[in-house]
Structure formats: C-alpha cells, structure tokens
C-alpha atoms as a PDB file:
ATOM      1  CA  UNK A   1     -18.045  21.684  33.628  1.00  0.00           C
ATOM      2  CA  UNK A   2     -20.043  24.304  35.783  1.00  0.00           C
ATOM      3  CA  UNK A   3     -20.766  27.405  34.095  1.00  0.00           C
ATOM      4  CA  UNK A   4     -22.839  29.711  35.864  1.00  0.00           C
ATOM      5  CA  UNK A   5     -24.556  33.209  33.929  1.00  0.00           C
ATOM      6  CA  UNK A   6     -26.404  35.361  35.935  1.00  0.00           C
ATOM      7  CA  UNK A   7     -27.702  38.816  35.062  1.00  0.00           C
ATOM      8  CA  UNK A   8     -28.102  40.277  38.392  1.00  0.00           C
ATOM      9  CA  UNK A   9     -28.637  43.901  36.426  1.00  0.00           C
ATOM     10  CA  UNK A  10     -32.237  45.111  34.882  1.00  0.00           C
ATOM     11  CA  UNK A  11     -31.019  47.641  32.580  1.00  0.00           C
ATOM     12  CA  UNK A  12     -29.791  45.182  29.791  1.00  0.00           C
ATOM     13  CA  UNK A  13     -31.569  42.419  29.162  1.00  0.00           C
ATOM     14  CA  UNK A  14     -29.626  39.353  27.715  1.00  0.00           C
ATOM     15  CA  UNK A  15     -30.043  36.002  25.916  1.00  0.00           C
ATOM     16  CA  UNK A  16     -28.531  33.901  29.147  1.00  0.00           C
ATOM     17  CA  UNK A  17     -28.321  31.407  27.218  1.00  0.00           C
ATOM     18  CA  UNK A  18     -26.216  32.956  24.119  1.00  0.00           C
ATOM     19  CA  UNK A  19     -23.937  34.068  26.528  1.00  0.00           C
ATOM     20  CA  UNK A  20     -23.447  30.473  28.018  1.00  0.00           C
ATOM     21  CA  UNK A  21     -22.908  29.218  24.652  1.00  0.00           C
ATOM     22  CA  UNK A  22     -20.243  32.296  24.125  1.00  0.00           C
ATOM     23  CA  UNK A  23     -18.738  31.088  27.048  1.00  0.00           C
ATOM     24  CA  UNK A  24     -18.862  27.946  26.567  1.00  0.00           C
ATOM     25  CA  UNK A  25     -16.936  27.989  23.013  1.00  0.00           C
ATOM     26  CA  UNK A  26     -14.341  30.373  24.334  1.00  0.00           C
ATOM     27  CA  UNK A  27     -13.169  28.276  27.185  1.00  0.00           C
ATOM     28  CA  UNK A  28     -12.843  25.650  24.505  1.00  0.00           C
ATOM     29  CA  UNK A  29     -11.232  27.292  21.516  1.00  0.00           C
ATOM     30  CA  UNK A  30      -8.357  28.737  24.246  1.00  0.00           C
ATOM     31  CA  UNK A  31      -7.544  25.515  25.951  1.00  0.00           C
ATOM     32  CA  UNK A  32      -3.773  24.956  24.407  1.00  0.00           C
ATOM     33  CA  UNK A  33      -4.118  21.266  25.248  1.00  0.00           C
ATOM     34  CA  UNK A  34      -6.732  20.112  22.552  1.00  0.00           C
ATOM     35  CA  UNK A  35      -7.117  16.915  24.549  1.00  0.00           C
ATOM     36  CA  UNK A  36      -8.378  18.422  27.427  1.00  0.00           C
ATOM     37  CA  UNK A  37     -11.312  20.049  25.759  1.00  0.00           C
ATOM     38  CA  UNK A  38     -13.561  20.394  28.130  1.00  0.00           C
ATOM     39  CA  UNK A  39     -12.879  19.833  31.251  1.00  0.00           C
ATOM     40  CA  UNK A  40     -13.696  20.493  34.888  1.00  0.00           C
ATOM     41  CA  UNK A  41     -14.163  24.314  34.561  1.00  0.00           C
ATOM     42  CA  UNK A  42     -15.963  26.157  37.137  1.00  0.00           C
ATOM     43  CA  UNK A  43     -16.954  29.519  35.865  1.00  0.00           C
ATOM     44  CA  UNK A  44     -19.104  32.545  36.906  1.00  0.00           C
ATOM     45  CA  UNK A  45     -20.638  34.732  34.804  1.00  0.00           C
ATOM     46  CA  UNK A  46     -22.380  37.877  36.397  1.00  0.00           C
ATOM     47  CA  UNK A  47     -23.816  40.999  34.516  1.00  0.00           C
ATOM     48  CA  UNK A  48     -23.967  43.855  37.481  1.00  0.00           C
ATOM     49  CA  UNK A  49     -25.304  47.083  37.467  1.00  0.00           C
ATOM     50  CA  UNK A  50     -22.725  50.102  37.919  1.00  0.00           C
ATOM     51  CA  UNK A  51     -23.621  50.394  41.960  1.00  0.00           C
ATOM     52  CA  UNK A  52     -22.557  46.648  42.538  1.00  0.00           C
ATOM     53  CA  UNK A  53     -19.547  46.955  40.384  1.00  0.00           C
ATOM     54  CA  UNK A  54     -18.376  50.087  41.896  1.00  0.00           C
ATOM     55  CA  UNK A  55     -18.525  48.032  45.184  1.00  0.00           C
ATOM     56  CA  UNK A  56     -16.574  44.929  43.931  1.00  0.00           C
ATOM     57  CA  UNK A  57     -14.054  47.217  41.712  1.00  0.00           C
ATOM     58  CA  UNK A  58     -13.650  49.744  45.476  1.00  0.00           C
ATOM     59  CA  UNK A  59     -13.643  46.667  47.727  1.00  0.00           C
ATOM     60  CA  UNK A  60     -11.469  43.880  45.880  1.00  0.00           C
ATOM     61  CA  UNK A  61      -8.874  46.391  43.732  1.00  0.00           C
ATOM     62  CA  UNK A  62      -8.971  50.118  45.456  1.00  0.00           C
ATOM     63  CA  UNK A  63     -10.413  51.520  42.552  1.00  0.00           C
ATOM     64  CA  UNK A  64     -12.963  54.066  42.783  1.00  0.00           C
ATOM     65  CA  UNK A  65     -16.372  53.166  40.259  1.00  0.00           C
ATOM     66  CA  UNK A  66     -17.516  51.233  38.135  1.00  0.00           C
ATOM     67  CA  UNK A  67     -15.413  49.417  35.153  1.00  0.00           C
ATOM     68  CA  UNK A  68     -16.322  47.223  32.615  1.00  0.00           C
ATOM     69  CA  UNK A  69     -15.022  43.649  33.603  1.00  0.00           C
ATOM     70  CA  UNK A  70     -13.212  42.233  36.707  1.00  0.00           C
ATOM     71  CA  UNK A  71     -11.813  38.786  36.766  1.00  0.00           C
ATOM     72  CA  UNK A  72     -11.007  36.445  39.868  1.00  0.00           C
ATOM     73  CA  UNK A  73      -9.192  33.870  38.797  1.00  0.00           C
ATOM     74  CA  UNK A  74      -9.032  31.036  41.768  1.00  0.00           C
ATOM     75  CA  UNK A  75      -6.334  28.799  40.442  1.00  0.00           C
ATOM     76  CA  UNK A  76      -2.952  29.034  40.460  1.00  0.00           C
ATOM     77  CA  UNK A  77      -0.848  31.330  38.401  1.00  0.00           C
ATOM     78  CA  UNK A  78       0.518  29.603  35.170  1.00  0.00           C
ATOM     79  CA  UNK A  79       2.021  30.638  31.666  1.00  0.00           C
ATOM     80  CA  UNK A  80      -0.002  31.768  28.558  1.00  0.00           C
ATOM     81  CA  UNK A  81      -2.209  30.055  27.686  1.00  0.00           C
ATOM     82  CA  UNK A  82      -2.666  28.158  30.740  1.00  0.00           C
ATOM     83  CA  UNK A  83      -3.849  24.918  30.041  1.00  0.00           C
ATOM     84  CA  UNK A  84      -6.421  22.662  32.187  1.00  0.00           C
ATOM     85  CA  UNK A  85      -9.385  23.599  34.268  1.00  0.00           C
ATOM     86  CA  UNK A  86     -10.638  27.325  34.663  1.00  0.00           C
ATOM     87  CA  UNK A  87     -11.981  28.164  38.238  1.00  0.00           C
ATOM     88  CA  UNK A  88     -12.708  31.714  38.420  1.00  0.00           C
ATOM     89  CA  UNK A  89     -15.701  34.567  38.252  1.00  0.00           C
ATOM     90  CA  UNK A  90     -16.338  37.505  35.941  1.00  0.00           C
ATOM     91  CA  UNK A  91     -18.065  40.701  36.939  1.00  0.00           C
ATOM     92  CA  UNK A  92     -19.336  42.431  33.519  1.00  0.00           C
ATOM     93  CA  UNK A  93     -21.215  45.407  33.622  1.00  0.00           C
ATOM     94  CA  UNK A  94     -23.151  46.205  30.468  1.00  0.00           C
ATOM     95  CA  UNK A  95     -23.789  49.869  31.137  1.00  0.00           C
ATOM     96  CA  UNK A  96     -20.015  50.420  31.567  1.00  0.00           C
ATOM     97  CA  UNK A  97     -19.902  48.441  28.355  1.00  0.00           C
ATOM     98  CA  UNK A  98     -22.548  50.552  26.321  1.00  0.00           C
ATOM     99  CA  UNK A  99     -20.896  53.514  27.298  1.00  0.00           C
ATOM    100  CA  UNK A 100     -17.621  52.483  25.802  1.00  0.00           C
ATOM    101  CA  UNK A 101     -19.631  51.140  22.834  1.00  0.00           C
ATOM    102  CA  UNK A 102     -20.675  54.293  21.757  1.00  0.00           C
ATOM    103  CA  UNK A 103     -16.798  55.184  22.335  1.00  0.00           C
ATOM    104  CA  UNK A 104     -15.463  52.886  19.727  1.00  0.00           C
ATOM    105  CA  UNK A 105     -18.749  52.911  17.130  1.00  0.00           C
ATOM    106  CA  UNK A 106     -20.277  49.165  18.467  1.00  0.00           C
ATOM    107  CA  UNK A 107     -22.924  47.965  20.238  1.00  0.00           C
ATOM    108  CA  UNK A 108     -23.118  46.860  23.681  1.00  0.00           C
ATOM    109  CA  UNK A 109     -23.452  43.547  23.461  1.00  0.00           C
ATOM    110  CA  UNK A 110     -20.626  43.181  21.104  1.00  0.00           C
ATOM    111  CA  UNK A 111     -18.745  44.944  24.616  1.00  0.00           C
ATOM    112  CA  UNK A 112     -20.085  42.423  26.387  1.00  0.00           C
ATOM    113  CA  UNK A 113     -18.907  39.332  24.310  1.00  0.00           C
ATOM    114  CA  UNK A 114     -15.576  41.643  24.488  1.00  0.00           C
ATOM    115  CA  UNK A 115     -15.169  41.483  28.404  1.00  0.00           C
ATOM    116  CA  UNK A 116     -16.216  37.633  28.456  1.00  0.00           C
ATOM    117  CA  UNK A 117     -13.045  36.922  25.823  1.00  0.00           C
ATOM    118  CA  UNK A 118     -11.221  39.642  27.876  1.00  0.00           C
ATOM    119  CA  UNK A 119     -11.909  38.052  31.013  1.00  0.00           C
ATOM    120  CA  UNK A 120     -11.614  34.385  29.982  1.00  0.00           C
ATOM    121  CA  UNK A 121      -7.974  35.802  28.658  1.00  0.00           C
ATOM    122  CA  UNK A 122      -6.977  36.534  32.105  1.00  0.00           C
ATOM    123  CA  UNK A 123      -8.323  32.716  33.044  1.00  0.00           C
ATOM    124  CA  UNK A 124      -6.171  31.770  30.719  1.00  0.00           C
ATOM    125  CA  UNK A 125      -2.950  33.168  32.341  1.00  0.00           C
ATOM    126  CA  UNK A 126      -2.588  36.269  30.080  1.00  0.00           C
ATOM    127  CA  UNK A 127      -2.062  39.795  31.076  1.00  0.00           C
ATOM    128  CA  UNK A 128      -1.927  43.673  30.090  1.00  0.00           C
ATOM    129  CA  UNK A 129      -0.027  45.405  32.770  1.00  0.00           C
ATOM    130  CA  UNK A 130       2.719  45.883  30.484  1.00  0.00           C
ATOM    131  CA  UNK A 131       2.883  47.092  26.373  1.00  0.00           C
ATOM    132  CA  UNK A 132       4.236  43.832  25.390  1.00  0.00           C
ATOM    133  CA  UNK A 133       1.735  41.499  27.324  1.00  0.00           C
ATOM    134  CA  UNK A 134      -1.241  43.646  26.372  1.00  0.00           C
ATOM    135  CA  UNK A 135      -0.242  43.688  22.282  1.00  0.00           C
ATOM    136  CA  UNK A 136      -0.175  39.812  22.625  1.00  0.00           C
ATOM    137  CA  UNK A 137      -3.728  39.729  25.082  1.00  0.00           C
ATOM    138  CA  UNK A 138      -5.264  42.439  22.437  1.00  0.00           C
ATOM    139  CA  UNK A 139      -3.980  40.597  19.672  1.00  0.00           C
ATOM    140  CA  UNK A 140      -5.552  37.161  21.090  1.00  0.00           C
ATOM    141  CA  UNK A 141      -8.516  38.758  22.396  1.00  0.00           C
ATOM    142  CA  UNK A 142      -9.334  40.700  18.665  1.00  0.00           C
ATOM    143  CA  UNK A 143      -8.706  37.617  16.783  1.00  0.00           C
ATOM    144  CA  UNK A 144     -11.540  35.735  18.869  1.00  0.00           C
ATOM    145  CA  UNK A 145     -14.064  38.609  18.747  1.00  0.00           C
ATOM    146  CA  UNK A 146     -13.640  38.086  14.927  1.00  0.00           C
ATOM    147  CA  UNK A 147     -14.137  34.565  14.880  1.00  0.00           C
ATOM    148  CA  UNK A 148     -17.335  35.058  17.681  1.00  0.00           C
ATOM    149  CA  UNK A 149     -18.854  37.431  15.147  1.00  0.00           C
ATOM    150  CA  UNK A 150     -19.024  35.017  12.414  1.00  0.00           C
ATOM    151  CA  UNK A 151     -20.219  32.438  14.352  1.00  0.00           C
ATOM    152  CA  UNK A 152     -22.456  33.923  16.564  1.00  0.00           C
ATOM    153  CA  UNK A 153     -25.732  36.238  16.187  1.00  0.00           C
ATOM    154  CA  UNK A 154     -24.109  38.651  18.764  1.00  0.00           C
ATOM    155  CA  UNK A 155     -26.746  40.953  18.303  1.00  0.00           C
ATOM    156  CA  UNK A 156     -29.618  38.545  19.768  1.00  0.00           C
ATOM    157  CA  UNK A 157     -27.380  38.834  22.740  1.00  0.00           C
ATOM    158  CA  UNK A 158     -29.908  41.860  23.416  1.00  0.00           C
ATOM    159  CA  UNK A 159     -33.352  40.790  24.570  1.00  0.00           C
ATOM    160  CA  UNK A 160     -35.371  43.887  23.707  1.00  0.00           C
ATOM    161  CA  UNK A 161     -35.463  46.820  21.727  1.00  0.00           C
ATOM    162  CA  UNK A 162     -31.754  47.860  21.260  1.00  0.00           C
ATOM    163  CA  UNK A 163     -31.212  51.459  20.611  1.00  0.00           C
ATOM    164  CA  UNK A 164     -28.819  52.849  17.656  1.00  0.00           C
ATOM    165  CA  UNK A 165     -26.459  53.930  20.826  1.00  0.00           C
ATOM    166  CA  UNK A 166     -26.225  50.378  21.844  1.00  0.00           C
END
C-alpha cells in the first residue's frame, strides 16, 4: 500500500500521522471483499490552503473557489462499494472545513476526518449527485464518522492551540 499525507497548508497544523492511521483504517473497514484487506492502494492525501484549492476546484471541475474536498479517483468506474485496490488523490482544505464546522456546531478536524471518509466514499464507487445515492453515501459516510470517533482521539488531529470556533 502507498499512502501519501501531505499538509501543503500552514494555517492548520495536523497530526500527519493520525491522519494516515484515519486513512489507513477507512480504506480497510470499506473494502467489501474482507479478503482483500489491504491491498495495493495508492492514495494521496493533501491538506491545501483555499488559494490552491480554488485553483484545482476552477481548473479540474469549472467551479469558481474553494470547497472542502475534491476526489480523483484513477481507476475504473465500478459499483458500491467497489472492491480491490484504491488509486486516487484527495484535496482537503481545512479552512473550508472550519468554516463549515462552525456551521454544523464541530470542530475542524472532526471536518477533516469528514472529507477523508467523504472522499474515500467516492474511491469506493459511491456517489451524491442524486437524493437516493447521497441518503445511502450520507448514511455510509455518518455511520463511519461514528465509529472514527470512538476509536480515534480526533481532536489530537490538531497540532496546536485549537480555538472554541474550531
């Protein structure tokens, strides 16, 4: 398995290293074929100021500023869940993601573990573009974001003083 995390971002510092282990246990628990677990993923991880994610969102999807997480996936399109190796990058940007934090009454890294499920749902083969898929993606993506917080200290995900906004 390759798993790259990168903060390329100095705004939010983060435990690297939590986050690979977030990502790490997410592209396990969501493999549908438990005996393929792991195996041969190649996956990016890169926190991004709102500048360089205005860029990918403007250059990659049309869209005008910054959002919260983008997802290339690099394999072939499959059902949900898609089984087998993940090959893909996600662009999560954790000022986008305290701003929506303060939003919904969390904190930003709690966003951030959000957009990593989020994104590694997409990996995964699932999708919101429609009310049905999105209920089932939301549904999926909820239930994990449970399970992280009881398993994980999400809020070391901060390095540094974390404020009561975020």
């Amino acid at each position: 398995m390759s798993l790259t995390v990168r903060s390329r971002q100095k705004t939010h510092l983060v435990d690297a290293w939590l986050l690979r282990r977030l990502a790490k246990w997410v592209l396990e628990i969501t493999e549908p074929d438990t005996a393929k677990r792991p195996s041969g993923h190649e996956l990016g991880v890169f926190l991004v100021g709102p500048e360089e994610m205005a860029r990918i969102n403007f250059s990659n999807l049309q869209h005008e500023g910054p959002t919260d997480v983008i997802t290339f996936d690099y394999c072939e399109p499959g059902d949900s869940p898609k089984p087998g190796p993940i090959l893909g990058d996600l662009f999560i940007c954790p000022i986008v993601a305290e701003e929506y934090a303060l939003e919904f009454d969390t904190t930003w890294p709690k966003e951030v573990v959000r957009y990593l499920i989020h994104g590694i749902l997409h990996l995964r083969g699932y999708d919101d573009l429609n009310a049905v898929n999105r209920k089932i993606m939301k549904r999926e993506e909820n239930r994990l974001m449970e399970e992280a917080e009881t398993r994980f200290p999400l809020s070391r995900l901060a390095k540094g003083p974390i404020t009561d906004a975020g």
